[in-house]
Structures are given as structure tokens and as C-alpha cells.
N, C-alpha and C. Protein backbone atom coordinates (compact mmCIF):
# COMPACT_ATOMS: atom_id res chain seq x y z
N UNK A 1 99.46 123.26 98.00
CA UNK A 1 98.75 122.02 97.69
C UNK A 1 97.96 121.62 98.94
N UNK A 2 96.69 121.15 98.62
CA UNK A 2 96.41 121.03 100.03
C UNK A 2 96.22 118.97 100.23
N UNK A 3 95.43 118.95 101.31
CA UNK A 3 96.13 117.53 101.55
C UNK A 3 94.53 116.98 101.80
N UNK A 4 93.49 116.15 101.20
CA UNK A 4 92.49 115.22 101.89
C UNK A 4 92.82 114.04 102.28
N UNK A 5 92.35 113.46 103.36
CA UNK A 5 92.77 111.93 103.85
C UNK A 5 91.41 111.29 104.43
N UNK A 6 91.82 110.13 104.54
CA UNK A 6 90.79 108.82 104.73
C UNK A 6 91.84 108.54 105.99
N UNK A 7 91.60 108.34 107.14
CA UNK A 7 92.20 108.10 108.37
C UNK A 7 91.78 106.86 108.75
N UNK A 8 92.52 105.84 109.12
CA UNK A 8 92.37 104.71 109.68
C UNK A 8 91.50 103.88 109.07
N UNK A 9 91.33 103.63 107.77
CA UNK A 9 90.05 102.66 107.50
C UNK A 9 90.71 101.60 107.83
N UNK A 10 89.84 100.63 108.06
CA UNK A 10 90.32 99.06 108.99
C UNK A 10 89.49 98.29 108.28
N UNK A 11 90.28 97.40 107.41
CA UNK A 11 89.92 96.35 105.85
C UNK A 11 90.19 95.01 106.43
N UNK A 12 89.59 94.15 105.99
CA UNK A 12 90.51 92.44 106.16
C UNK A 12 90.60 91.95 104.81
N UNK A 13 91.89 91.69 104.75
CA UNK A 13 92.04 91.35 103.73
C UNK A 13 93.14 89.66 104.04
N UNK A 14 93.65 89.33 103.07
CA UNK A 14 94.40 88.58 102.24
C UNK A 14 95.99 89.04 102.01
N UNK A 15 96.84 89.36 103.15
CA UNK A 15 97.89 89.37 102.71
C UNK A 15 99.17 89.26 103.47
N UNK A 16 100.00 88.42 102.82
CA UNK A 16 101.17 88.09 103.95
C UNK A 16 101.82 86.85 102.58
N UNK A 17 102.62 85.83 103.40
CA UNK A 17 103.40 84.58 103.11
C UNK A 17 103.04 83.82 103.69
N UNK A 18 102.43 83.57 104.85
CA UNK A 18 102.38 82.08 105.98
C UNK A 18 101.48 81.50 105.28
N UNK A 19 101.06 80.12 105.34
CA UNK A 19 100.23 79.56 104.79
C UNK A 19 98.87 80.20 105.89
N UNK A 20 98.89 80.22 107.27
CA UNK A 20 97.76 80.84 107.87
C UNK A 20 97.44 82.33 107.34
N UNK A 21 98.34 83.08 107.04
CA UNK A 21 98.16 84.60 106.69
C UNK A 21 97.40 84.24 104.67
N UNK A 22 97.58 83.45 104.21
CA UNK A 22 97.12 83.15 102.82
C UNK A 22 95.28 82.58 103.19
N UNK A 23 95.43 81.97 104.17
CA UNK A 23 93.90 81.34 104.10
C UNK A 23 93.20 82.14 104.71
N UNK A 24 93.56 83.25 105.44
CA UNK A 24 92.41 83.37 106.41
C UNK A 24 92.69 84.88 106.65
N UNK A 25 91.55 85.64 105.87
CA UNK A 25 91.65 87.40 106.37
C UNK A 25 91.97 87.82 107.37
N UNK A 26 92.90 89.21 107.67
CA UNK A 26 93.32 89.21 108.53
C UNK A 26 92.72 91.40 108.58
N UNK A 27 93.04 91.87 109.49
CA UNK A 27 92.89 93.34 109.62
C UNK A 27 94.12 94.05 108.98
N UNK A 28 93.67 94.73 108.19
CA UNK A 28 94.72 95.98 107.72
C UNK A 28 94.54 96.98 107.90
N UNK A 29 95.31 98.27 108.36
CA UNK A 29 94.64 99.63 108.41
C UNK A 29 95.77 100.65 107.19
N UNK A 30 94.88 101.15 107.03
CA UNK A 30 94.82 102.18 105.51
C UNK A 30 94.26 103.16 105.95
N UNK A 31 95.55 104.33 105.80
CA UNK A 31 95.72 105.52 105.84
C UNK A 31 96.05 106.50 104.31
N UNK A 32 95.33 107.21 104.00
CA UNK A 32 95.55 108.05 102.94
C UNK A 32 95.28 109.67 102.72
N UNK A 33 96.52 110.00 102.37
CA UNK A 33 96.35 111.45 101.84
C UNK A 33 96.48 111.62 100.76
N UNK A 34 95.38 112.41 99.86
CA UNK A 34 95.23 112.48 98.37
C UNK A 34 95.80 114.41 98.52
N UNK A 35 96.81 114.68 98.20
CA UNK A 35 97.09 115.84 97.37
C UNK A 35 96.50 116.39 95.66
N UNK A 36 95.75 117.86 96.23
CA UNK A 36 95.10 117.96 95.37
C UNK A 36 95.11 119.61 95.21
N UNK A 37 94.16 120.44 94.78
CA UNK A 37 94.02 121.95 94.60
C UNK A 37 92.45 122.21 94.90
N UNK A 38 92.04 122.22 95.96
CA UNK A 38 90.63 122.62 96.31
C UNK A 38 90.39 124.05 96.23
N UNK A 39 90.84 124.29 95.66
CA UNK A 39 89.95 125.86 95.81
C UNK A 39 88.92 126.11 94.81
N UNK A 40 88.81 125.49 94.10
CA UNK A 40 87.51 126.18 93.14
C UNK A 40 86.57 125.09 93.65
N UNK A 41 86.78 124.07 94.48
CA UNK A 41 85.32 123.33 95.17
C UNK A 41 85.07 123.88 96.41
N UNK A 42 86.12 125.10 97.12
CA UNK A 42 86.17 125.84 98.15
C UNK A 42 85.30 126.81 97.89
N UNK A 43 85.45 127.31 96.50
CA UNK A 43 84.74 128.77 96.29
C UNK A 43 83.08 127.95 95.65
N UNK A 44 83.13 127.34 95.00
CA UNK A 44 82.16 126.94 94.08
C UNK A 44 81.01 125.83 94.89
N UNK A 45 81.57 125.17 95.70
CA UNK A 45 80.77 123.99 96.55
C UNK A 45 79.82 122.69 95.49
N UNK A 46 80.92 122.74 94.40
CA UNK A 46 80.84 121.72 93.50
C UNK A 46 81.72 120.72 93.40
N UNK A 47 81.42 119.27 93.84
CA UNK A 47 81.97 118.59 94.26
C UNK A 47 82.54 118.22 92.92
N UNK A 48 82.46 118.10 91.47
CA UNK A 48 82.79 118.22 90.45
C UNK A 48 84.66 118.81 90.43
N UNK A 49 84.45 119.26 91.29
CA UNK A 49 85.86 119.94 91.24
C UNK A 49 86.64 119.69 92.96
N UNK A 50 85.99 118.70 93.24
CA UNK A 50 86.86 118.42 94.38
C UNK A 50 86.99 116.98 93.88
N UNK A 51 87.96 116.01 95.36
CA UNK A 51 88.54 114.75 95.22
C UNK A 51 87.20 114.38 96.04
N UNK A 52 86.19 113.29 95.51
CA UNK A 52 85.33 112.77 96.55
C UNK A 52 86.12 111.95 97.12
N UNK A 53 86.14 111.45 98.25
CA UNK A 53 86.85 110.66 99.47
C UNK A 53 86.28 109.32 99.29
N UNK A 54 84.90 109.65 99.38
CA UNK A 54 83.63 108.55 99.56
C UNK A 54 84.25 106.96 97.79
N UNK A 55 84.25 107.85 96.75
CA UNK A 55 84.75 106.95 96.23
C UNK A 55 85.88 106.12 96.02
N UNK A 56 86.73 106.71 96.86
CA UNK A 56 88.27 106.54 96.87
C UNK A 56 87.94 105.16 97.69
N UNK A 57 87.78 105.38 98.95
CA UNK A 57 87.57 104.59 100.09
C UNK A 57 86.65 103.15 99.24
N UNK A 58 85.49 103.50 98.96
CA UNK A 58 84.75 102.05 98.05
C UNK A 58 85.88 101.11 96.75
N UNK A 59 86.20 102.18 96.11
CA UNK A 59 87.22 101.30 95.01
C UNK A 59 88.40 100.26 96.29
N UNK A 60 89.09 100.89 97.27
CA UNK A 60 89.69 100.49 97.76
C UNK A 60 89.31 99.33 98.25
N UNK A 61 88.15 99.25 99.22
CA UNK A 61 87.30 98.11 99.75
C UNK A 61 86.71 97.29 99.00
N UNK A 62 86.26 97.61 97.76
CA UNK A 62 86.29 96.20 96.62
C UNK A 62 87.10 95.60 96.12
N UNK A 63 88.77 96.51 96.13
CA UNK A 63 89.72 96.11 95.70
C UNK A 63 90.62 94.74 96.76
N UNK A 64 90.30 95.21 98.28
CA UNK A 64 90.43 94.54 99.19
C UNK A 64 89.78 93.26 99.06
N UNK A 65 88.44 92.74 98.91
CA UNK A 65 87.73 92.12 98.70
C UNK A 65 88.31 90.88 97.49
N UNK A 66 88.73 91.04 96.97
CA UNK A 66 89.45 90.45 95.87
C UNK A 66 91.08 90.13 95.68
N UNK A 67 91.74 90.82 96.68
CA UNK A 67 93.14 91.06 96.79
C UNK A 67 93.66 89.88 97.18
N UNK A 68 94.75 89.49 96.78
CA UNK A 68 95.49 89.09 97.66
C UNK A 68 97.28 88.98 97.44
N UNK A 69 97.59 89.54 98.18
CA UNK A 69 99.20 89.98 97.95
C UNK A 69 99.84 89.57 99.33
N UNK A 70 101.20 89.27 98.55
CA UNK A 70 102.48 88.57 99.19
C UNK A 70 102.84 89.45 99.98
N UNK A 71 103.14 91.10 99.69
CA UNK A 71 103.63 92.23 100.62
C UNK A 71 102.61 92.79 101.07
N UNK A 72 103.36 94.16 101.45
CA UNK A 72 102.88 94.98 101.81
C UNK A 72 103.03 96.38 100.61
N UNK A 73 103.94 96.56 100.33
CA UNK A 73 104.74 96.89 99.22
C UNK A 73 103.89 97.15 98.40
N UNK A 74 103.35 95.82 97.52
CA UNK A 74 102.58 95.47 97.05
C UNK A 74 100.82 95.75 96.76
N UNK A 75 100.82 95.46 98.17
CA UNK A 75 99.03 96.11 98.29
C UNK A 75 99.46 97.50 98.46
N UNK A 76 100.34 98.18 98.84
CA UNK A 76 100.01 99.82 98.94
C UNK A 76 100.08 100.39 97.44
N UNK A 77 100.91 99.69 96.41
CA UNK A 77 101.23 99.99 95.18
C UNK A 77 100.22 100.05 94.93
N UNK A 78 99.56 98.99 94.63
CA UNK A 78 98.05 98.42 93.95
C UNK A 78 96.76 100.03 94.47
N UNK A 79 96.76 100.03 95.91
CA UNK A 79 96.11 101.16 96.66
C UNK A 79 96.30 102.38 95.69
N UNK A 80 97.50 102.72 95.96
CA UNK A 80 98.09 104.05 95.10
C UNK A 80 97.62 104.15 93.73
N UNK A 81 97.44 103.26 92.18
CA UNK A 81 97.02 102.93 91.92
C UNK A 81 95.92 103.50 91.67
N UNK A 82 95.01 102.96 92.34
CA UNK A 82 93.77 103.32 92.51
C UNK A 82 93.22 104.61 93.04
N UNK A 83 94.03 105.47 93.93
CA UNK A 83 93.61 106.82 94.41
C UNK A 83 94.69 107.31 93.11
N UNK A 84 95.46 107.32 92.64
CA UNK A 84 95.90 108.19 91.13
C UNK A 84 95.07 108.47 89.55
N UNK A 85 94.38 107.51 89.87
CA UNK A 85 93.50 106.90 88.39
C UNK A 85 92.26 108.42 89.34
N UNK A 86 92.16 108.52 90.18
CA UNK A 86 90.78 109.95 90.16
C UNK A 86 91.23 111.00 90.18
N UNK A 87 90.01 111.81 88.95
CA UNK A 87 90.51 112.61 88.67
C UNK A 87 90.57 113.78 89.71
N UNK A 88 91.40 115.41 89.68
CA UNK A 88 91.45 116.17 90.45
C UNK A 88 92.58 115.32 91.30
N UNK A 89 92.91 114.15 91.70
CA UNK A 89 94.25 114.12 92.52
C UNK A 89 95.70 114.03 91.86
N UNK A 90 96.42 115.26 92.45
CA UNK A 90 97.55 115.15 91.79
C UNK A 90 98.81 114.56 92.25
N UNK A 91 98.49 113.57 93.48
CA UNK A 91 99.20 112.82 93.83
C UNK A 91 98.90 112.00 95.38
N UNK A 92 99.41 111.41 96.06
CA UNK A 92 99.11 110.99 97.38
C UNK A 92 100.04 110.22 98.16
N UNK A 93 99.76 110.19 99.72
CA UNK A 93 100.77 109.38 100.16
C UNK A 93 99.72 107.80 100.67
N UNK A 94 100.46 106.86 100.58
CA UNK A 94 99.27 105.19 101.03
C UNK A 94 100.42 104.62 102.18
N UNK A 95 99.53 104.74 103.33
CA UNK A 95 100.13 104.09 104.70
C UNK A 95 99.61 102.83 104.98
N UNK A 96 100.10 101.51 104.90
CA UNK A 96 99.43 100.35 104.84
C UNK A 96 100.09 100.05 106.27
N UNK A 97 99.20 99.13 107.17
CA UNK A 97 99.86 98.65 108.23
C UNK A 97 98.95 97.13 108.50
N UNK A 98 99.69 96.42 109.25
CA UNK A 98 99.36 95.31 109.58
C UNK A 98 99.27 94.92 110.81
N UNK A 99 98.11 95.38 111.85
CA UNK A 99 98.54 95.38 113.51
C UNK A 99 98.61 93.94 114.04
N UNK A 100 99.57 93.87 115.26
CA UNK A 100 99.74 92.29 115.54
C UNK A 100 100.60 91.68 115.05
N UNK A 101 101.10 91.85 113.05
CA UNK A 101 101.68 91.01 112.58
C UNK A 101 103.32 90.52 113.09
N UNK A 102 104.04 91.73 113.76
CA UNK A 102 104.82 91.46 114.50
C UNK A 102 105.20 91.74 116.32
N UNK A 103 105.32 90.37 116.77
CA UNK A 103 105.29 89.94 118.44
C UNK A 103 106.14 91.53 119.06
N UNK A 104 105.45 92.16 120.13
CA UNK A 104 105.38 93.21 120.88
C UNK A 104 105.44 94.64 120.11
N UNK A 105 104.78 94.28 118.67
CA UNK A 105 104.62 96.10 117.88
C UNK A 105 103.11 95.83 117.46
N UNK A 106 102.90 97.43 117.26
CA UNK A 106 101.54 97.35 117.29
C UNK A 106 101.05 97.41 115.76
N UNK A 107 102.11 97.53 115.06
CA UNK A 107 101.56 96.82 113.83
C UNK A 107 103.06 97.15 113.15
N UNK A 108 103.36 96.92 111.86
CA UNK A 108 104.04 96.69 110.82
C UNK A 108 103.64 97.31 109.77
N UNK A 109 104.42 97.94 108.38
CA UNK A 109 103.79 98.57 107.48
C UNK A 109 104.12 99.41 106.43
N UNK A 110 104.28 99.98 105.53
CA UNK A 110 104.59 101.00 104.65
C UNK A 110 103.91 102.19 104.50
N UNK A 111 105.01 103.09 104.27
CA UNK A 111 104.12 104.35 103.65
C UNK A 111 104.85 104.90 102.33
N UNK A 112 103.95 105.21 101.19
CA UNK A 112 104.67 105.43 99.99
C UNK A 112 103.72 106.77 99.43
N UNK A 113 104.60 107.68 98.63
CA UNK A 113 104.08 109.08 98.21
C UNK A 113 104.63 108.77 96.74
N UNK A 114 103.60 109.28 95.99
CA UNK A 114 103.40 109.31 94.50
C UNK A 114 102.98 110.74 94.01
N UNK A 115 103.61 111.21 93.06
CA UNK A 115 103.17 112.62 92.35
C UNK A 115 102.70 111.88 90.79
N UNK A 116 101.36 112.50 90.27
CA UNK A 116 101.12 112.36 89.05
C UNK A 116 102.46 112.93 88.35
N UNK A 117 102.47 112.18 87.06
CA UNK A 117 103.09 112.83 86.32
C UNK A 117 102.88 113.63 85.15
């Protein structure tokens, strides 16, 4: 199986509990690997048969745009979600982090792996 990823995209979004973390966007970074079978967009150079990245990453950032969630948990579910629904991926892992959110770490966060079924 081989593995595509989106490395470090850096979103502001909407998510936490504090009443300051509810009003006021904050930085998230989103990490993703979409597991998939590239070889016939290896042999063929038809993107038709690969995972485009490019759209993964936009659904995500509109989805951001609109979000707003209590966890973390939560927004990576929602993420996951959204990189499962395209087609050609047969599964992925969603690394959500939150830098800053806790005093002397450099960020906070989840990582969750999903197989189509």
C-alpha cells in the first residue's frame, strides 16, 4: 500500500472549550496520510487513477472555515471524513495538533487511522 500525505498544513480555525478559544481563531496544524494503490497512475500518468492531494487539502480548508468543534477528537473525525469520501483512498491516518495550547509543549493533539470498509 503506498502512503500520500499533506505535511504540516497550518489552518485557523475554531476549536477548543474556553470561551477565548470559542471566539477567536486560533492555528491548527494538519497532518495527513491518505493510503492508497498508485500504480496504475505510476504507469499511466493519469491522475484519474491517483488520490489528488490538491483537493483533499481545499475540502479540508473550507471545512475549517466553517468548523467549529469542542475537541480535537472531533475535528480529526470530521477531517477523516472528508479524505475517506475520495475516491481511490482506501484509508488514512489525520494528525490534528494544536501548538501553544498547552504551557511548555509545543503543541497538543491526535492522531487517528481509518481503513475503508
Amino acid at each position: 500500500m503506498d502512503e500520500i500525505f499533506i505535511k504540516d498544513l497550518l489552518i485557523r480555525g475554531v476549536i477548543g472549550i474556553t470561551e477565548r478559544e470559542r471566539e477567536q481563531p486560533q492555528d491548527i496544524l494538519v497532518n495527513i496520510t491518505v493510503f492508497a494503490d498508485s500504480t496504475k497512475a505510476g504507469l499511466t500518468d493519469d491522475l484519474n487513477e491517483s488520490v489528488n492531494y490538491r483537493t483533499i487539502a481545499k475540502k479540508i480548508l473550507a471545512y475549517v472555515e466553517q468548523a467549529k468543534r469542542f475537541t480535537v477528537e472531533a475535528f480529526a473525525a470530521d477531517i477523516m471524513k472528508l479524505v475517506l469520501e475520495e475516491e481511490n483512498v482506501l484509508g488514512a491516518k489525520v494528525k490534528v495538533e494544536k501548538p501553544g495550547a498547552v504551557r511548555f509543549s509545543r503543541s497538543v493533539g491526535i492522531e487517528i487511522t481509518r481503513m475503508k470498509v
